[in-house]
C-alpha atoms as a PDB file:
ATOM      1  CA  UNK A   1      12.792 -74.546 -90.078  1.00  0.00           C
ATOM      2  CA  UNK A   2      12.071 -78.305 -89.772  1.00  0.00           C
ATOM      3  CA  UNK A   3      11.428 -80.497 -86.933  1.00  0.00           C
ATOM      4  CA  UNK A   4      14.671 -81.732 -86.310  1.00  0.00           C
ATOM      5  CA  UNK A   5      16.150 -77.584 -86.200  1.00  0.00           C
ATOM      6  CA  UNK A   6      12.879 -77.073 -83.637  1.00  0.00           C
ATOM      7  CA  UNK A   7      14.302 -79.938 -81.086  1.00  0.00           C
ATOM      8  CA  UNK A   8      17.518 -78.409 -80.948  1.00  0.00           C
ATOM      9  CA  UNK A   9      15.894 -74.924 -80.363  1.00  0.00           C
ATOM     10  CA  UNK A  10      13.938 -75.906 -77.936  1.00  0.00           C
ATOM     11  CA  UNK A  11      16.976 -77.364 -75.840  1.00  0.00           C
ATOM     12  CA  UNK A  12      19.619 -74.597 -76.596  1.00  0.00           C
ATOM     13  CA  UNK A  13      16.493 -72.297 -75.168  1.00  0.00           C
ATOM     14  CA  UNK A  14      15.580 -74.604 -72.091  1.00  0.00           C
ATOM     15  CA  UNK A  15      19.427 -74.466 -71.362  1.00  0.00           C
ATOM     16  CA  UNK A  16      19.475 -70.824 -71.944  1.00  0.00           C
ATOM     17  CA  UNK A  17      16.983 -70.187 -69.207  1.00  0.00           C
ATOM     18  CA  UNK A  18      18.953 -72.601 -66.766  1.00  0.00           C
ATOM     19  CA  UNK A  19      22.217 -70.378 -67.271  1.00  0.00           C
ATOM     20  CA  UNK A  20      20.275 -67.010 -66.781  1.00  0.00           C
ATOM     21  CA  UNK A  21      22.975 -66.758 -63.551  1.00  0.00           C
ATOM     22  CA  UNK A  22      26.049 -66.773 -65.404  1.00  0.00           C
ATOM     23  CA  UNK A  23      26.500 -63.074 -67.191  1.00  0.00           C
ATOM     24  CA  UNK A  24      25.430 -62.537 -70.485  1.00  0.00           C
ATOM     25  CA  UNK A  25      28.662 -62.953 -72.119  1.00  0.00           C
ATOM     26  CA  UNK A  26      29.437 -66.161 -70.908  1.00  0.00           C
ATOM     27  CA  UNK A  27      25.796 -67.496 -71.445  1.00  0.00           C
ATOM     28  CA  UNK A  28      25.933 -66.715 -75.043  1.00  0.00           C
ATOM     29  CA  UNK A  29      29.800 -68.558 -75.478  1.00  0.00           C
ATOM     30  CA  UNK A  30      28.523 -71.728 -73.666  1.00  0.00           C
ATOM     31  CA  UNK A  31      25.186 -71.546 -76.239  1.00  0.00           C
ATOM     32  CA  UNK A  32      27.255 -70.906 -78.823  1.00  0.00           C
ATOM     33  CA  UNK A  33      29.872 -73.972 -77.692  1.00  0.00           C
ATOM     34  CA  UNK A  34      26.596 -76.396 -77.516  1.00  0.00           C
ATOM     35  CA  UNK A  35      25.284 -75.271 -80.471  1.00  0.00           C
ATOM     36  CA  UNK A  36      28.566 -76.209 -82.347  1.00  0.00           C
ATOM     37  CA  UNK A  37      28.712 -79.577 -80.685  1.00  0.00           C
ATOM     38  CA  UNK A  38      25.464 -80.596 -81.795  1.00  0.00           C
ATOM     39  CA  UNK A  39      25.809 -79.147 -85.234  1.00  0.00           C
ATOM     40  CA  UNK A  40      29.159 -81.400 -85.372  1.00  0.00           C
ATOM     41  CA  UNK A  41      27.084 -84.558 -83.821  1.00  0.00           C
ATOM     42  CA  UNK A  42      24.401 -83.941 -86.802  1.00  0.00           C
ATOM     43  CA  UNK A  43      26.593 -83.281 -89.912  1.00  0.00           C
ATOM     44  CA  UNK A  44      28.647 -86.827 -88.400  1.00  0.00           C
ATOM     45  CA  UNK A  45      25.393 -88.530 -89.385  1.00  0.00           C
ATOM     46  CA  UNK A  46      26.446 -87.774 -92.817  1.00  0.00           C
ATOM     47  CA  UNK A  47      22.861 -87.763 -93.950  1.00  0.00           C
ATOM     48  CA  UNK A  48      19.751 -85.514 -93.269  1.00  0.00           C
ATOM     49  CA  UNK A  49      19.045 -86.017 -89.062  1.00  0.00           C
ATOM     50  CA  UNK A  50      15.660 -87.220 -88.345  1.00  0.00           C
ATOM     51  CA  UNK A  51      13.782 -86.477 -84.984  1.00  0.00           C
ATOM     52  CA  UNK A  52      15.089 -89.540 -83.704  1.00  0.00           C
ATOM     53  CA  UNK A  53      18.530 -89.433 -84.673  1.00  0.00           C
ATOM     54  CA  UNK A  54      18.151 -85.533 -82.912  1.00  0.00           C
ATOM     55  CA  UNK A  55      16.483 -87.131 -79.834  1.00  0.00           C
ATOM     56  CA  UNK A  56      19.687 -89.814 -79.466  1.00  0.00           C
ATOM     57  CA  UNK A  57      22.255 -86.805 -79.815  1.00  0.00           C
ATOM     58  CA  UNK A  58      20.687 -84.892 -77.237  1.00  0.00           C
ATOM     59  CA  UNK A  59      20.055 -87.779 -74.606  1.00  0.00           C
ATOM     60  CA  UNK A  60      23.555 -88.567 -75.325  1.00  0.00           C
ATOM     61  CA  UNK A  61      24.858 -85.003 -74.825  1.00  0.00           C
ATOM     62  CA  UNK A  62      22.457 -85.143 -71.658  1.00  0.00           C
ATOM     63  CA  UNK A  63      24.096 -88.011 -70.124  1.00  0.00           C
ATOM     64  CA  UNK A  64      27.593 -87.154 -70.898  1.00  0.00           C
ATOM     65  CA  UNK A  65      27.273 -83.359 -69.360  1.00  0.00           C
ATOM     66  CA  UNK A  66      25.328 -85.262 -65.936  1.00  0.00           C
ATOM     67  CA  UNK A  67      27.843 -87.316 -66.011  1.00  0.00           C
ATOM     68  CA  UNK A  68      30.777 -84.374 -65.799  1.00  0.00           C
ATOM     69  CA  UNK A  69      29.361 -83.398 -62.836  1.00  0.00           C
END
């Protein structure tokens, strides 16, 4: 695993334990949903993602989801 697969870990699992309300089923769709999205946002780079480029991504994702709200 490298650093930039560790960063999006880490925020698919913090997000994981701020849905623990919703029931399983439904956590695991809106994971998997995420996951996809920020899968896409990397493979747009259209070159390996570096920390920072993962960092951007998921401020970006951030703001747009607070932004929803």
């Amino acid at each position: 695993m490298n650093d930039t697969s560790t960063l999006v870990d880490r925020y698919l699992d913090d997000l994981a334990r701020m849905l623990t309300a919703l029931p399983p089923a439904e956590r695991a769709d809106a994971l998997g949903s995420v996951r996809e999205h920020l899968d896409d946002a990397i493979g747009d780079l259209g070159r390996p993602a570096t920390d920072d480029d993962v960092t951007a991504i998921l401020g970006a994702k951030l703001v747009r989801e607070l932004a929803a709200l």
